[in-house]
Structures are given as C-alpha cells and as structure tokens.
C-alpha atoms as a PDB file:
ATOM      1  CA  UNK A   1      -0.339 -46.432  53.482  1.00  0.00           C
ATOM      2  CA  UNK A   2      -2.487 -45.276  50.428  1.00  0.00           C
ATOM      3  CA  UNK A   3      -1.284 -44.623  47.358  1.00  0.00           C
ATOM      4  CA  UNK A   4      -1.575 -40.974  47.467  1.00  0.00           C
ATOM      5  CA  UNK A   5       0.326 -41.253  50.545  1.00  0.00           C
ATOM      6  CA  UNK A   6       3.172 -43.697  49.299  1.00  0.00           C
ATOM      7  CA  UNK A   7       3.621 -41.144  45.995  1.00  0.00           C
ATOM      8  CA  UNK A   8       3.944 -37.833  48.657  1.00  0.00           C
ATOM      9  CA  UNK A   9       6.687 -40.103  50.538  1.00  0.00           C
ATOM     10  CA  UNK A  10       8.554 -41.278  47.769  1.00  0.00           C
ATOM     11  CA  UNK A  11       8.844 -37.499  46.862  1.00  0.00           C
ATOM     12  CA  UNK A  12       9.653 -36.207  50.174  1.00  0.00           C
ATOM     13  CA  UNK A  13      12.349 -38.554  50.379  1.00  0.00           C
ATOM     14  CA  UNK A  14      13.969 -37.446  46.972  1.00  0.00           C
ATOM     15  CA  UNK A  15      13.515 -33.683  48.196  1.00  0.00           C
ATOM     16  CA  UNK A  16      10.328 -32.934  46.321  1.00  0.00           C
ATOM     17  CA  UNK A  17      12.138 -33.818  42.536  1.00  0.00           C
ATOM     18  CA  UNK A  18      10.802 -36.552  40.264  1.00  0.00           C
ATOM     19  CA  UNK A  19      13.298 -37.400  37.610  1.00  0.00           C
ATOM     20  CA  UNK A  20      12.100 -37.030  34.023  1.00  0.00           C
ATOM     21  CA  UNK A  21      13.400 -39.154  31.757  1.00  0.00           C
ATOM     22  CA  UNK A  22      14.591 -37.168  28.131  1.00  0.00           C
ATOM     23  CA  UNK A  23      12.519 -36.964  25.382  1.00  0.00           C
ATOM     24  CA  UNK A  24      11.882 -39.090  22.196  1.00  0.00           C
ATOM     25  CA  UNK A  25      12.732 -36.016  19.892  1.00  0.00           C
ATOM     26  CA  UNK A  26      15.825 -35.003  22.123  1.00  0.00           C
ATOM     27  CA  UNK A  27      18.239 -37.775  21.482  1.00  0.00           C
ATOM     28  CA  UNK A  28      16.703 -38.050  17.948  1.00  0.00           C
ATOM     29  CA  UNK A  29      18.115 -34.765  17.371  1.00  0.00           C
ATOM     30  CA  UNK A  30      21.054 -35.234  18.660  1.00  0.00           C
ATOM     31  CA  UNK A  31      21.238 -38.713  16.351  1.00  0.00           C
ATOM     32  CA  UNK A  32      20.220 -36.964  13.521  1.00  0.00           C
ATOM     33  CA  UNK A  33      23.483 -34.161  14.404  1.00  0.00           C
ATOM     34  CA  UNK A  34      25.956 -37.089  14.900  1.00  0.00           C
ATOM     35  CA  UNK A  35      25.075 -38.332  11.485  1.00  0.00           C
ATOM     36  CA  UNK A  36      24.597 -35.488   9.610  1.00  0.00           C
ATOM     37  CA  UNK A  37      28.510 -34.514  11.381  1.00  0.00           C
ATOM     38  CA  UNK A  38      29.669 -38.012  10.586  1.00  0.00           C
ATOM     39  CA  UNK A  39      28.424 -37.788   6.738  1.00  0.00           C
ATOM     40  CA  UNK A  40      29.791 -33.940   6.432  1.00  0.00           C
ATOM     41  CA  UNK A  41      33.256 -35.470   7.441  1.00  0.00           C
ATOM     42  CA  UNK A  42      33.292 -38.406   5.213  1.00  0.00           C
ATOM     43  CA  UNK A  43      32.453 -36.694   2.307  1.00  0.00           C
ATOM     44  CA  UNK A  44      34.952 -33.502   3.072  1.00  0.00           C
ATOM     45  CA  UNK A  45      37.708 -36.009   3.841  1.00  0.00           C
ATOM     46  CA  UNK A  46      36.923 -37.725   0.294  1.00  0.00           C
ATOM     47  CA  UNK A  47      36.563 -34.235  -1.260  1.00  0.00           C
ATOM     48  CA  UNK A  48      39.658 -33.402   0.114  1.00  0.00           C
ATOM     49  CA  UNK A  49      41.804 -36.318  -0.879  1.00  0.00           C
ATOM     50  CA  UNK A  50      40.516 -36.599  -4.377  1.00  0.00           C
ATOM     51  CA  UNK A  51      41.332 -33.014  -4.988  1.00  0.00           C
ATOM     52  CA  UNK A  52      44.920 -34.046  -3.634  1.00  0.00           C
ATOM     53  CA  UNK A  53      45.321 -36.635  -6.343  1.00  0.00           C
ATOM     54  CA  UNK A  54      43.555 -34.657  -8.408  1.00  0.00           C
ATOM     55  CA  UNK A  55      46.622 -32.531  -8.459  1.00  0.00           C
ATOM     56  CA  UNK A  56      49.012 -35.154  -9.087  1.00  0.00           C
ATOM     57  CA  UNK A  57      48.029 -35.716 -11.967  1.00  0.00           C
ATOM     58  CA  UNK A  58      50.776 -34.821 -15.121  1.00  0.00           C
ATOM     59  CA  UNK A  59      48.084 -33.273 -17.047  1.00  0.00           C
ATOM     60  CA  UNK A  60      47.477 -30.795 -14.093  1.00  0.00           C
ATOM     61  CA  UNK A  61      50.871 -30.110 -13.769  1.00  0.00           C
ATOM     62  CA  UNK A  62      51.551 -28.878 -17.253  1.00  0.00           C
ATOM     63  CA  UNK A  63      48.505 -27.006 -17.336  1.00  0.00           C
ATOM     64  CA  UNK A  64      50.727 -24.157 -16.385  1.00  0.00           C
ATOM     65  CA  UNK A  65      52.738 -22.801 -18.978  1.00  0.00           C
ATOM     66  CA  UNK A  66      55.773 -22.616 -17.300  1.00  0.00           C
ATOM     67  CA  UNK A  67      55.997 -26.154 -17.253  1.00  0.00           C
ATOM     68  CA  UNK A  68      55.794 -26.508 -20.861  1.00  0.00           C
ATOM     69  CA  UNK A  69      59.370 -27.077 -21.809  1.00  0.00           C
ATOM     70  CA  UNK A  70      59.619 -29.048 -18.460  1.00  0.00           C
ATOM     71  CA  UNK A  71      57.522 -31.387 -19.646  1.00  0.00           C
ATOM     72  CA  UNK A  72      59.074 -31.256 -23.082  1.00  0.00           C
ATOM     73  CA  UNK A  73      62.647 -32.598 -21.678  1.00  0.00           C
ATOM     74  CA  UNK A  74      60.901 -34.875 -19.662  1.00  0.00           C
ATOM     75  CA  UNK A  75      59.075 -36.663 -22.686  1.00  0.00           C
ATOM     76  CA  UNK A  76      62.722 -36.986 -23.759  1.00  0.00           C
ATOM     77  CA  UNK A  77      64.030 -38.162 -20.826  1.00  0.00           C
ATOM     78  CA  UNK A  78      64.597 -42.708 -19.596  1.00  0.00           C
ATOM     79  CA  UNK A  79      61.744 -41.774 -17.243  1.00  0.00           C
ATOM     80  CA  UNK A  80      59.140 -41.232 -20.178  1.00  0.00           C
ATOM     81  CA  UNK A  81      60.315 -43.635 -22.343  1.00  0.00           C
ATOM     82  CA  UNK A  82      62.140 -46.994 -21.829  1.00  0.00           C
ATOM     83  CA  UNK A  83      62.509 -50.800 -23.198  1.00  0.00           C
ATOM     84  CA  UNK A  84      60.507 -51.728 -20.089  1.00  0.00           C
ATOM     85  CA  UNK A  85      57.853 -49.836 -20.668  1.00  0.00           C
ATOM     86  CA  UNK A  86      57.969 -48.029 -16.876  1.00  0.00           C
ATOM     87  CA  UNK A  87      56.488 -44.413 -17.406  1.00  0.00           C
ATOM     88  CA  UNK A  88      57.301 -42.182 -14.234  1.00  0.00           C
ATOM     89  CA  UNK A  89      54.463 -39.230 -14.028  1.00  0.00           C
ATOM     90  CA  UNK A  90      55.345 -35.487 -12.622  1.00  0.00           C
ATOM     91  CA  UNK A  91      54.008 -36.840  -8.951  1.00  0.00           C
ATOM     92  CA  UNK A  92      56.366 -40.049  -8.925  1.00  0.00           C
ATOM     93  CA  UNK A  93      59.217 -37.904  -9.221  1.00  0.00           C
ATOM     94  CA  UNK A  94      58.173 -34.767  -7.357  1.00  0.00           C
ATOM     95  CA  UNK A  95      55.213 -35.880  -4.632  1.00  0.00           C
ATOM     96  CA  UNK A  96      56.196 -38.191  -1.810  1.00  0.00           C
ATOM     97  CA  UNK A  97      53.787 -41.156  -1.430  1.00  0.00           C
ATOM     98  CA  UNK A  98      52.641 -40.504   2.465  1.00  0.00           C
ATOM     99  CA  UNK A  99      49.930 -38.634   3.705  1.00  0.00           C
ATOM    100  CA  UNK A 100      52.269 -35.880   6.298  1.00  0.00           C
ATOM    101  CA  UNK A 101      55.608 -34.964   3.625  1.00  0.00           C
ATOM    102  CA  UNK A 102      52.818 -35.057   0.510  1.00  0.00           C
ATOM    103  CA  UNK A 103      50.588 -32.138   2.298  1.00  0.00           C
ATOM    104  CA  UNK A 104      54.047 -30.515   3.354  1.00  0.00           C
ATOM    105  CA  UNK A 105      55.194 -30.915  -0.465  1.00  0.00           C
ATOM    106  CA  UNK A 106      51.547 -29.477  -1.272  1.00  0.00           C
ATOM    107  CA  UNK A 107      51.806 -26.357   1.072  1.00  0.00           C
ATOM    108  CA  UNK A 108      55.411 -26.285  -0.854  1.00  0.00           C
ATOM    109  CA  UNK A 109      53.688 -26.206  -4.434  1.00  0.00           C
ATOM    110  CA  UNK A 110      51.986 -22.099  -3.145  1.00  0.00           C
ATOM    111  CA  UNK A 111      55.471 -21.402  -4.273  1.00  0.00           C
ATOM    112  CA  UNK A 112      54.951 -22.717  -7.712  1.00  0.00           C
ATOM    113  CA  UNK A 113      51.406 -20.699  -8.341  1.00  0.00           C
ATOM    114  CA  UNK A 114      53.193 -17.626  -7.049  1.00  0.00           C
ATOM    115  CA  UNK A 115      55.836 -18.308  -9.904  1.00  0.00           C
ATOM    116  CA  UNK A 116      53.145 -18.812 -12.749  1.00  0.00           C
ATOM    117  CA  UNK A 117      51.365 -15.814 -11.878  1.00  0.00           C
ATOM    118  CA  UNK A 118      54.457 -13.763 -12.041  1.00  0.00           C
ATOM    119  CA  UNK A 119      55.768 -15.361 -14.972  1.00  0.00           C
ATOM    120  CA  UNK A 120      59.230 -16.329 -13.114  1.00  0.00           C
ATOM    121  CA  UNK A 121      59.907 -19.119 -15.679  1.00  0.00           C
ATOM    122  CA  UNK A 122      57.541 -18.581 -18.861  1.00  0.00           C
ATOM    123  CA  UNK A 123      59.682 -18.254 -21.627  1.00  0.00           C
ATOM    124  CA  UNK A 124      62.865 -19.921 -22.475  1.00  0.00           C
ATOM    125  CA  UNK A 125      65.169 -17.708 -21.911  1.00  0.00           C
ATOM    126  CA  UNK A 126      63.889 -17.035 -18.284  1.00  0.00           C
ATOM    127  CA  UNK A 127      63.671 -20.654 -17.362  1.00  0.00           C
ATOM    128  CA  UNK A 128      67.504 -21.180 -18.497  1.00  0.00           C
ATOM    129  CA  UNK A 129      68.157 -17.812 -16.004  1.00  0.00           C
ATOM    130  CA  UNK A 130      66.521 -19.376 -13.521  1.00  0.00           C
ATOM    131  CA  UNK A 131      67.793 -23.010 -14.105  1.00  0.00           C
ATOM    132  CA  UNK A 132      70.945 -23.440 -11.467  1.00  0.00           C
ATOM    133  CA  UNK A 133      68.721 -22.277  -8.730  1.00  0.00           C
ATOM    134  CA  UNK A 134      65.620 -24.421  -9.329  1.00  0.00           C
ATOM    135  CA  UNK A 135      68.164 -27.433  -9.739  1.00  0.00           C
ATOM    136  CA  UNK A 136      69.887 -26.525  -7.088  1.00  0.00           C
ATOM    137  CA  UNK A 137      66.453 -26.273  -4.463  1.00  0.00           C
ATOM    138  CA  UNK A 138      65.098 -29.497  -5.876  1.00  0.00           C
ATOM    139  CA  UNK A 139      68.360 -31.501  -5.334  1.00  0.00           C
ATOM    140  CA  UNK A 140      68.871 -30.472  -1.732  1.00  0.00           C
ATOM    141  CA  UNK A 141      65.005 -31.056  -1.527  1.00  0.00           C
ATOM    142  CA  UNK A 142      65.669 -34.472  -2.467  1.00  0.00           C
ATOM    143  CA  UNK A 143      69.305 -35.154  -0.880  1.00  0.00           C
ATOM    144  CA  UNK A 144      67.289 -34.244   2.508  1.00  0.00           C
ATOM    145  CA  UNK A 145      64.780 -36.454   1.876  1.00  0.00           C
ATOM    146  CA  UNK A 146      67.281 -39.695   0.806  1.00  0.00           C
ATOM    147  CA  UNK A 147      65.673 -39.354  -2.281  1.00  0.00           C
ATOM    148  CA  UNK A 148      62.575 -40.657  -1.048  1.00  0.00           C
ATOM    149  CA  UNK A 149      60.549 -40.454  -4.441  1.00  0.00           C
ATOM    150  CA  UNK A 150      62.772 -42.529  -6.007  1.00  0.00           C
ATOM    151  CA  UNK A 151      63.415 -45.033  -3.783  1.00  0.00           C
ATOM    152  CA  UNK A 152      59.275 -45.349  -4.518  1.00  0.00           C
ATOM    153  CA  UNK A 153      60.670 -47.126  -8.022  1.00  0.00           C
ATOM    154  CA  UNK A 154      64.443 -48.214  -6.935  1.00  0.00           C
ATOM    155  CA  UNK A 155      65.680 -49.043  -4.187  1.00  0.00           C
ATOM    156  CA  UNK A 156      69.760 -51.519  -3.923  1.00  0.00           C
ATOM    157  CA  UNK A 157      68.029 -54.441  -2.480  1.00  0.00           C
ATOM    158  CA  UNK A 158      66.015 -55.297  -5.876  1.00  0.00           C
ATOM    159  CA  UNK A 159      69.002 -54.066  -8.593  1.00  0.00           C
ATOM    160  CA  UNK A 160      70.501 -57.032 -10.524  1.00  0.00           C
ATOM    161  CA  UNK A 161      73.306 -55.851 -11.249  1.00  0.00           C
ATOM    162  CA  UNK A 162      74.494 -58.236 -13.727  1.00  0.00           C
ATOM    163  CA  UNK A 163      72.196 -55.987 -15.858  1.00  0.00           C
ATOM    164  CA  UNK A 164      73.526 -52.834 -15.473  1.00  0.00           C
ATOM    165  CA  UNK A 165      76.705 -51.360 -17.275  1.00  0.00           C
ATOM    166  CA  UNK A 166      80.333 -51.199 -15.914  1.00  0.00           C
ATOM    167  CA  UNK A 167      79.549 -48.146 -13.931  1.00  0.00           C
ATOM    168  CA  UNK A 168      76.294 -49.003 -12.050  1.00  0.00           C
ATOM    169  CA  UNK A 169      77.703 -52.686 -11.086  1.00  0.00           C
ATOM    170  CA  UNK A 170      80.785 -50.493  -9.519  1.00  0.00           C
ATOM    171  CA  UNK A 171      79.331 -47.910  -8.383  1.00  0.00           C
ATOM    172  CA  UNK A 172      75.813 -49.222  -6.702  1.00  0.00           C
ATOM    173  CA  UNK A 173      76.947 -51.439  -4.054  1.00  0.00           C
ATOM    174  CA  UNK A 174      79.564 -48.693  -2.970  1.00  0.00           C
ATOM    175  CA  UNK A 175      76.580 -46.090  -2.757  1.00  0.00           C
ATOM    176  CA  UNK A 176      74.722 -48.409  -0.753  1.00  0.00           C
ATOM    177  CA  UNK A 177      77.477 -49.163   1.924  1.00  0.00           C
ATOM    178  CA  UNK A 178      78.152 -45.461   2.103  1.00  0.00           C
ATOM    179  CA  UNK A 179      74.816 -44.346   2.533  1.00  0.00           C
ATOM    180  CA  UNK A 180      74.902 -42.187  -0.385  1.00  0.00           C
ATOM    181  CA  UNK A 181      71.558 -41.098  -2.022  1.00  0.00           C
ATOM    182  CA  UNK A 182      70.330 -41.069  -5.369  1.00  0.00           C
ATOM    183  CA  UNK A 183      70.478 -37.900  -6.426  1.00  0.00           C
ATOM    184  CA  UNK A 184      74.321 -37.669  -5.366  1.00  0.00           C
ATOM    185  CA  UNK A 185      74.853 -39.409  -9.082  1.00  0.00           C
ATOM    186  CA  UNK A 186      71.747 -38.790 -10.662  1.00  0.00           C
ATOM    187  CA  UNK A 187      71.013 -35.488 -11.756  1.00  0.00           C
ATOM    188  CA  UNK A 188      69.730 -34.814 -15.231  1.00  0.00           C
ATOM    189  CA  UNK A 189      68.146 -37.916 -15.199  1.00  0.00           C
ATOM    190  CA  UNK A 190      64.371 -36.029 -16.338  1.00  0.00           C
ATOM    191  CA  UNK A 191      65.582 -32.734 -16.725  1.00  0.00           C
ATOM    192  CA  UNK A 192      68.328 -30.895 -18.124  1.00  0.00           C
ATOM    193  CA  UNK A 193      71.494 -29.922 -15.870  1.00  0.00           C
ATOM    194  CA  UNK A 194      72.110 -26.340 -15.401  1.00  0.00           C
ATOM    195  CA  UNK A 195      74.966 -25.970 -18.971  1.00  0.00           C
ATOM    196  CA  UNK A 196      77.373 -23.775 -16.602  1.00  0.00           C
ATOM    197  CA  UNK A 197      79.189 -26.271 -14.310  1.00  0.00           C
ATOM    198  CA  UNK A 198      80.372 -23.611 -12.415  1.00  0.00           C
ATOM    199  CA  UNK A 199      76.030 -23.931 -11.447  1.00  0.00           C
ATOM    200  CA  UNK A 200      76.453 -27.270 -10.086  1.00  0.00           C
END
C-alpha cells in the first residue's frame, strides 16, 4: 500500500476527520488569563484585608467626632493605662479576632456611619441621652458572644489569683464554675455606666 493510499485509509477509518492538535497561542492565552485571574485575586484579597485592619485601627476610630469623648473616658480608663503597661486599642475591645464574626462586626459598624452622619451622639448632652441604650446593645452584644473580645486578653485558666483583691479571688472561680461571662461583672470597665441605675 502506498503512502497516499495508507493516509486515505487511515482517514476513512476515522470518518474522514484528522484531529488537530490546539494551538501554541491558545493555551498561552488561556495561561496568561489564569495568571492575570490568580494575580487580580491576590492582590484584591490583600487590598481587602489591609483595608480591614486598616479600620481597626484607634486612630480611625476616633476620626469621627462622635467618638471623641469615647475616647476621652477611655484614656482614663485600666484599659489605657496600667502598672503593666498592657494598652487595649478600640478593636481589642470592640472587633472579634476571626475572620467570619469580624466581617459580621464590620457589616455591624454601617450602623455607626449612619449615626455620625446624623449626628446621633455628637455633642455631650446627646451622647449622655443616648447612653443606657448604647450600653445596653453593646453588653448583650458581648453577653451573646461570652465576651469573646476579652477573653482575647483574660481568660480563668491564666488568673493568679493570689494577686487579685478580696473580691476577684471570691468571685472568679465562682464565675468560672457557673459559666458566667465577663461582662456580667464588668461594665464600666472603659466607659462610663449609664448614671441612672434605673438604665442598667
């Protein structure tokens, strides 16, 4: 059989079709795609978590003037200054540490832009108004969450409590066999409590 013959077989037998194999330039698009897809995500992923902790930042939170006199009882407060030397920042206190509850807490903050805009809290005497319900949200916030932020800092298992006053030696190892939370005892620990008890 010649060679003319062999090549009309061999293409009879596969019904007339020859395969063709793809082309240089088609995969090296589609390389050039995956890459340039790969290298858009990496750098929107690291856009998008440094403008995350970007916002965590204290000096972004009191950007707003609302949170002036926030801040202002908080420089006043055990959390800003201490004989250890521990300094607690907005985020510690108010920003959970993983990735899901932080970009629920972030989705949370809309609430707080809404407020500076309207001016729900800018002067003093509107803040004070306004005082027994912000407590009030934040402390269920945290009661919900077991006071996760601050078990970021303290937790029972590393308290000596040979070091702590009459109260906190009593009252510590009851919390922690009852399963209370931290912020069952602890409010008014950064900012002032609400001066009306009927408010708490």
């Amino acid at each position: 059989m010649s060679g003319q013959d062999r090549q009309a077989h061999d293409g009879a037998a596969h019904g007339g079709r020859r395969h063709k194999r793809p082309s240089t330039g088609t995969w090296k698009s589609k390389l050039v795609l995956v890459m340039v897809g790969l290298a858009m995500g990496i750098f929107g992923m690291a856009g998008f978590v440094t403008a995350i902790e970007w916002t965590n930042r204290t000096e972004f939170c009191i950007s707003c003037h609302s949170m002036k006199q926030n801040y202002a009882e908080y420089k006043e407060s055990i959390h800003y200054q201490n004989r250890s030397g521990a300094h607690a920042q907005c985020a510690d206190c108010h920003v959970p540490k993983e990735l899901g509850p932080k970009l629920v807490r972030k989705v949370m903050a809309v609430n707080d832009i809404i407020a500076e805009i309207k001016g729900t809290i800018d002067t003093p005497e509107k803040l004070e108004a306004m005082r027994p319900v912000l407590a009030e949200r934040v402390w269920k916030y945290m009661a919900d969450s077991d006071s996760r932020e601050c078990r970021t800092c303290h937790s029972f298992e590393s308290m000596n409590l040979a070091k702590q006053g009459t109260a906190g030696r009593l009252k510590h190892p009851e919390a922690a066999m009852e399963g209370k939370t931290c912020i069952n005892c602890h409010k008014g620990v950064a900012h002032k409590i609400p001066s009306s008890k009927d408010d708490l």
